[in-house]
C-alpha atoms as a PDB file:
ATOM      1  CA  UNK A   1      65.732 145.445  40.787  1.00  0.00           C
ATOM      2  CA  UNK A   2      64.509 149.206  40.674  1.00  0.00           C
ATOM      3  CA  UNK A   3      61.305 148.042  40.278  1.00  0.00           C
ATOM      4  CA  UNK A   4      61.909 146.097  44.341  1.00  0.00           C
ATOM      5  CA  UNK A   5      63.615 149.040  45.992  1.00  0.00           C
ATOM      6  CA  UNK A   6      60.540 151.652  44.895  1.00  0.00           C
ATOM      7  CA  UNK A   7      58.284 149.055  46.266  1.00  0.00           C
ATOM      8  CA  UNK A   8      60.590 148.561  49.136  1.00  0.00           C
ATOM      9  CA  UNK A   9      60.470 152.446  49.562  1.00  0.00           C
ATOM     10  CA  UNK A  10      56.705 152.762  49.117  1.00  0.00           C
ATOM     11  CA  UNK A  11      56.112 150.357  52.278  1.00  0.00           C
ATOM     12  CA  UNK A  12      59.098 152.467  53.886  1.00  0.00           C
ATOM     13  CA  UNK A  13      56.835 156.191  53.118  1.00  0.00           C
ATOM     14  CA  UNK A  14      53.494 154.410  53.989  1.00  0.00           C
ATOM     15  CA  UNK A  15      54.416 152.750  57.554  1.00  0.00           C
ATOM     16  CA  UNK A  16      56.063 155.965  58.233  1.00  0.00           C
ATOM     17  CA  UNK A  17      52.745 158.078  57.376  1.00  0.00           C
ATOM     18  CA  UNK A  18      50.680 155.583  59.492  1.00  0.00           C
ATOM     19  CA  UNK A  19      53.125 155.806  62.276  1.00  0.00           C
ATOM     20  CA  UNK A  20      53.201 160.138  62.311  1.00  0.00           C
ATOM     21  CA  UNK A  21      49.511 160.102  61.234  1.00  0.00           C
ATOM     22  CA  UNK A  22      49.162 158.164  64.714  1.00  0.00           C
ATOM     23  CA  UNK A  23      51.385 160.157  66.674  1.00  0.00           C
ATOM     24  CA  UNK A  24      49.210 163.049  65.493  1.00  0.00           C
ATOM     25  CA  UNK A  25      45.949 162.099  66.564  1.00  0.00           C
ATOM     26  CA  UNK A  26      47.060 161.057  69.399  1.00  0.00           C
ATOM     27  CA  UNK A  27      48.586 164.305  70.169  1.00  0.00           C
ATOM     28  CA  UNK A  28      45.692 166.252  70.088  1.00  0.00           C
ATOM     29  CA  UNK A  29      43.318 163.583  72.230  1.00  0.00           C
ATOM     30  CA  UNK A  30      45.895 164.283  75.098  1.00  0.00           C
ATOM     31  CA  UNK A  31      45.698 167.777  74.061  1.00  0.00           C
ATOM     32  CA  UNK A  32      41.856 167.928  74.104  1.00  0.00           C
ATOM     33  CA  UNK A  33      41.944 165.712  77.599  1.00  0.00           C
ATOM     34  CA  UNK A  34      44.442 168.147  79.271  1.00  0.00           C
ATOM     35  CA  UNK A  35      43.082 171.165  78.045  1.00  0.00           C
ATOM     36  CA  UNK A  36      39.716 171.416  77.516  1.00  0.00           C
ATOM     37  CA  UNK A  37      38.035 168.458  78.717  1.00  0.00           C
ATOM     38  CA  UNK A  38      37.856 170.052  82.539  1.00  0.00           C
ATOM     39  CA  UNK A  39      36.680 173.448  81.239  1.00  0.00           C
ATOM     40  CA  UNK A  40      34.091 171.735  79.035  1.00  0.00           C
ATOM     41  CA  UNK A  41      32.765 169.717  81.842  1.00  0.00           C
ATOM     42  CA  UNK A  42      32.676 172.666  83.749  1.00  0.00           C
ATOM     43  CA  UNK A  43      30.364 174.677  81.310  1.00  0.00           C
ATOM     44  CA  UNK A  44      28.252 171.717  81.293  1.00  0.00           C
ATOM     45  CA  UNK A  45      27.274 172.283  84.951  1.00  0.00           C
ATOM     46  CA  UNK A  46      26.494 175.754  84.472  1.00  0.00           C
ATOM     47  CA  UNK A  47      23.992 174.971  81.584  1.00  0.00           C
ATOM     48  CA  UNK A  48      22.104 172.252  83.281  1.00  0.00           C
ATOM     49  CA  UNK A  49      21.338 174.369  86.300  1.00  0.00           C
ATOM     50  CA  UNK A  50      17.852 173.340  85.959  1.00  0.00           C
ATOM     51  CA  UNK A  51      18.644 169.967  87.863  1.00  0.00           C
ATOM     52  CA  UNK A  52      17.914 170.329  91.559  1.00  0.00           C
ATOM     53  CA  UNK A  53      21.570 168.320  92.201  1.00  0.00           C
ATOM     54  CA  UNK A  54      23.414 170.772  90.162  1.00  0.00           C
ATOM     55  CA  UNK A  55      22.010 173.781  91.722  1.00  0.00           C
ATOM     56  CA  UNK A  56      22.746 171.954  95.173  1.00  0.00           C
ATOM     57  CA  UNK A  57      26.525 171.357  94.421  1.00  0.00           C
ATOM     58  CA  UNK A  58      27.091 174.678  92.824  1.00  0.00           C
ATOM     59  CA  UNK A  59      25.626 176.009  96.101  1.00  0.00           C
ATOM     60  CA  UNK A  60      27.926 174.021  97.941  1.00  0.00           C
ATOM     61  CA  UNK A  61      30.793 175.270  96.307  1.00  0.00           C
ATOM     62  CA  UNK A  62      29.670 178.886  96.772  1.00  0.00           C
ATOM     63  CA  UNK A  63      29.658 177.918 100.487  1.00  0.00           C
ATOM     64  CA  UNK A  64      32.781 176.289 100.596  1.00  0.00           C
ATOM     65  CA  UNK A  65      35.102 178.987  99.184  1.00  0.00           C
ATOM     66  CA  UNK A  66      33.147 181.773 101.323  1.00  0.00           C
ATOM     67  CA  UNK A  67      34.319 179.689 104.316  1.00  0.00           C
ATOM     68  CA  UNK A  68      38.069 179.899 102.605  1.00  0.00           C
ATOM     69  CA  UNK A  69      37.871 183.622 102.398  1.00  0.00           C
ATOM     70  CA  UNK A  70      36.519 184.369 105.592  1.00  0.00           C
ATOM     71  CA  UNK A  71      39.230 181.934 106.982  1.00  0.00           C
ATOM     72  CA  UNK A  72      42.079 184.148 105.465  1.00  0.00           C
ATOM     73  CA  UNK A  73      43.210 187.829 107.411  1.00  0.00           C
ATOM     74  CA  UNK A  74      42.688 190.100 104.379  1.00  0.00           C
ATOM     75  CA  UNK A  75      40.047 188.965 101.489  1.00  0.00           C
ATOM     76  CA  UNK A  76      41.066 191.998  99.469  1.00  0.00           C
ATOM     77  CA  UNK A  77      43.902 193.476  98.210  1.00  0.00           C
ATOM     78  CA  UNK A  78      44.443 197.369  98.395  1.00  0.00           C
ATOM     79  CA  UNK A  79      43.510 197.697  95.042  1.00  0.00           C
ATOM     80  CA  UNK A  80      40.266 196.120  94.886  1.00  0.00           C
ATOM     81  CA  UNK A  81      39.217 197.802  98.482  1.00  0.00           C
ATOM     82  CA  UNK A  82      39.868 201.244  96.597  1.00  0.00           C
ATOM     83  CA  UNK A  83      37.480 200.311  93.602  1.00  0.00           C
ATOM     84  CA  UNK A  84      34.726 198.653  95.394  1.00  0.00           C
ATOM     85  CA  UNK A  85      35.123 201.802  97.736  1.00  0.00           C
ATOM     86  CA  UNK A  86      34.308 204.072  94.999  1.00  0.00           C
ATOM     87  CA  UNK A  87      31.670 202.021  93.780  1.00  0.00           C
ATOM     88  CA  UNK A  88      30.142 202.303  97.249  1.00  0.00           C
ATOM     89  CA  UNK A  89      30.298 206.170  97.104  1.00  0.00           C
ATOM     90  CA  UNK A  90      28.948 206.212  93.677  1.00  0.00           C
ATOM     91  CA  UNK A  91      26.201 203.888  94.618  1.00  0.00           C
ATOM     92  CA  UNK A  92      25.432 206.014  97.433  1.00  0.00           C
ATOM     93  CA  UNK A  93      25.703 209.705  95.500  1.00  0.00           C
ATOM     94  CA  UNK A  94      22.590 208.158  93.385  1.00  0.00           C
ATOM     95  CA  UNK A  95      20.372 206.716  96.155  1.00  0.00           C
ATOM     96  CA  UNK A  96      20.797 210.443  97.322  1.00  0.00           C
ATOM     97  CA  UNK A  97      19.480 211.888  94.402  1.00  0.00           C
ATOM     98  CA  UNK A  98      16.189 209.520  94.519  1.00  0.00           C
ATOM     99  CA  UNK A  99      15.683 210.628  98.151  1.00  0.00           C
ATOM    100  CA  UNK A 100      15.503 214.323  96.885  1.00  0.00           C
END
């Protein structure tokens, strides 16, 4: 009788390790699909900028979200005026000193 409830319990432990080993991989494929599938494809565009249709759409894009900013009343915050302000008068301190 022992010897039927062990088996009873090994088929018990095994379809329960199928079942979570399941669950598990299954897990991290949504995982993968939410998370980095997108950024992967992504990187993949940038790489293959050698095709002339990747260039094109990557061009488009640039396009597209210039539009957006020059569609909205302020581009920059305070903040980033101030540093590309400096950067302007640091820029310009130097093309002094070549002039001289």
């Amino acid at each position: 009788m022992s010897e039927k409830g062990n088996q009873t319990d090994l088929k018990k432990f095994l379809i329960k390790l199928v079942a979570i080993t399941f669950a598990i991989i299954i897990i991290i494929n949504v995982t993968y699909n939410l998370i980095f599938a997108d950024k992967l494809e992504n990187i993949n565009k940038i790489l293959l900028l050698n095709k002339k249709e990747n260039i094109e759409s990557i061009k488009d894009k640039i396009r597209s979200e210039l539009k957006q900013g020059l569609e909205k009343d302020q581009i920059l915050n305070r903040e980033d005026k101030l540093l590309i302000y400096k950067f302007y008068l640091k820029i310009k301190n130097e093309f002094k000193d070549i002039e001289n």
